[in-house]
N, C-alpha and C. Protein backbone atom coordinates (compact mmCIF):
# COMPACT_ATOMS: atom_id res chain seq x y z
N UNK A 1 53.27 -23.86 30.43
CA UNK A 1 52.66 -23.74 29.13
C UNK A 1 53.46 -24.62 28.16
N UNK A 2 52.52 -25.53 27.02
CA UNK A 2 53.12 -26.24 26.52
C UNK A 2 54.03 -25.54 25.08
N UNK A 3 55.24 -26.12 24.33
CA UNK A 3 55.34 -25.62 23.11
C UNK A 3 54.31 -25.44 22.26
N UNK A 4 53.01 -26.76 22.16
CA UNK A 4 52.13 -26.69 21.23
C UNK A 4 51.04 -25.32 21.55
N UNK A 5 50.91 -25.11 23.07
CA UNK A 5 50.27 -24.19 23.06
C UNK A 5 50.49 -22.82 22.66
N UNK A 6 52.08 -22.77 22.83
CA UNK A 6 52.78 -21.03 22.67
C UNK A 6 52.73 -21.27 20.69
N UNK A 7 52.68 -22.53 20.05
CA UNK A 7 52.14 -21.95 18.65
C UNK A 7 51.19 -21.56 18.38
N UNK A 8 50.10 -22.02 19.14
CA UNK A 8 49.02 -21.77 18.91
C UNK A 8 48.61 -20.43 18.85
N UNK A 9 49.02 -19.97 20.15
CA UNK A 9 49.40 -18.80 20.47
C UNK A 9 49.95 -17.76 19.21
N UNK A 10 50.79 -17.99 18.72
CA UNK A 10 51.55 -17.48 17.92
C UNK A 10 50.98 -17.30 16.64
N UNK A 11 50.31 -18.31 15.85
CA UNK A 11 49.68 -18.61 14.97
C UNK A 11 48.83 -17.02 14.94
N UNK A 12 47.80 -17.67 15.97
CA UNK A 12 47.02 -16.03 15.64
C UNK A 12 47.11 -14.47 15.55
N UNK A 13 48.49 -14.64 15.79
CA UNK A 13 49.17 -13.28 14.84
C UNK A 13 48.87 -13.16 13.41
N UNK A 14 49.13 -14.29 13.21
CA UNK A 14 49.34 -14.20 11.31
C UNK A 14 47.75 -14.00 10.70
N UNK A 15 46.56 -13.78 12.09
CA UNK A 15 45.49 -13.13 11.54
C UNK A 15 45.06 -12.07 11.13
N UNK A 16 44.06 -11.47 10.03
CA UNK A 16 44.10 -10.24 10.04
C UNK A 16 44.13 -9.42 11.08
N UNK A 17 44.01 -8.37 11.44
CA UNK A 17 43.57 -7.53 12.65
C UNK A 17 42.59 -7.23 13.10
N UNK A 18 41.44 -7.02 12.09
CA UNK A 18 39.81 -7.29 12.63
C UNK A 18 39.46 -8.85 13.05
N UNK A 19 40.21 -9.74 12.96
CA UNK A 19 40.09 -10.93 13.39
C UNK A 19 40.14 -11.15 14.68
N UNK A 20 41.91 -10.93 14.83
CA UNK A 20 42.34 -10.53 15.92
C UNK A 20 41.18 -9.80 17.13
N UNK A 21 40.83 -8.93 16.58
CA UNK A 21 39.97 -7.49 17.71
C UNK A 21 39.17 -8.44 18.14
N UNK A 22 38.07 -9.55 17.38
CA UNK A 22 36.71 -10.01 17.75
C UNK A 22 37.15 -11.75 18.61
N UNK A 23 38.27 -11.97 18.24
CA UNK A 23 39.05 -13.02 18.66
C UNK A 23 39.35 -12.53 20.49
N UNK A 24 40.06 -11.56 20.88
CA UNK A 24 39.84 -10.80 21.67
C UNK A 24 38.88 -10.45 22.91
N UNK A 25 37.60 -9.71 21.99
CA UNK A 25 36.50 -9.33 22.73
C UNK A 25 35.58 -10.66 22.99
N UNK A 26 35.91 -11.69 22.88
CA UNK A 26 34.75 -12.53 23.24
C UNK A 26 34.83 -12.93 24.09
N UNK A 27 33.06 -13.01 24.66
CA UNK A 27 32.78 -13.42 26.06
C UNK A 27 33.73 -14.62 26.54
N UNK A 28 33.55 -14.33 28.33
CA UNK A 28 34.69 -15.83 28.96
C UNK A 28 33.87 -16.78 28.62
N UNK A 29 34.65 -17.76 29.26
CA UNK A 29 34.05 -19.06 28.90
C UNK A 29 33.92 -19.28 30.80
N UNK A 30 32.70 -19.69 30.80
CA UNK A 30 32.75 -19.75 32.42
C UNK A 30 32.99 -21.04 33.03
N UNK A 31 32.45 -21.98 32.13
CA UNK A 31 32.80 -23.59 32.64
C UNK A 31 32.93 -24.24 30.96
N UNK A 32 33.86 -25.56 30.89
CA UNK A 32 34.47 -26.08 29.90
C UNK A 32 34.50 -25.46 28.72
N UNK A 33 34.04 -25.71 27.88
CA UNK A 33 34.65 -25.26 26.28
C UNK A 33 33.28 -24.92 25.65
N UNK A 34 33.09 -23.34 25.82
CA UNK A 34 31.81 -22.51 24.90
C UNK A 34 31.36 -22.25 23.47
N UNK A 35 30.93 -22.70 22.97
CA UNK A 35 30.63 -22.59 21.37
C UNK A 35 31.28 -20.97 20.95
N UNK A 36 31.93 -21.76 19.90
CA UNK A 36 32.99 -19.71 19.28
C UNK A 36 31.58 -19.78 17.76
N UNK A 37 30.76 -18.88 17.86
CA UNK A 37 30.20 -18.18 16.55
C UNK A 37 30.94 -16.93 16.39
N UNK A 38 31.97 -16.88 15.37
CA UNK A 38 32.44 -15.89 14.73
C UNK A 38 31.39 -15.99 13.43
N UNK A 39 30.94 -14.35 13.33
CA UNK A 39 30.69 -14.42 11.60
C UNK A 39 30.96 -14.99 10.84
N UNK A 40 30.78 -15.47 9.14
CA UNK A 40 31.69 -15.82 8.50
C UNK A 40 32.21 -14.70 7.68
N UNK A 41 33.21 -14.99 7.20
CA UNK A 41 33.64 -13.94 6.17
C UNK A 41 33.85 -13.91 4.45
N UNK A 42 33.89 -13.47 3.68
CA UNK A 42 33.42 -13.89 2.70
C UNK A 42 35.23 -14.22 1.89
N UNK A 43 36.16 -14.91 1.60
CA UNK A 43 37.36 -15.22 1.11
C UNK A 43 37.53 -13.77 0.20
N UNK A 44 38.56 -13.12 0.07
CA UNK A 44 39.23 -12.62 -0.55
C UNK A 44 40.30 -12.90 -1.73
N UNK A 45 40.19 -14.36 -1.45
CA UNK A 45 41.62 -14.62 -2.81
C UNK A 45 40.76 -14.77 -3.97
């Protein structure tokens, strides 16, 4: 595993936690790279 990957990795800690959960539960990816539709969310700041 590369360094760039274990940030990457790491990074998505610093997401909320309902982020996290749906980040998580999503379907595999069965062959190459699957379209991610997350909701959007509406900004808080």
């Amino acid at each position: 595993m590369t360094r760039a990957r274990i940030t990457q990795i790491m990074k998505l800690l610093n997401l909320a936690p309902d982020i996290q959960e749906e980040i998580l539960f999503l379907p595999r990816t069965v062959k190459g790279r699957d379209p991610t539709c997350l909701p959007r969310r509406a900004s808080k700041a």
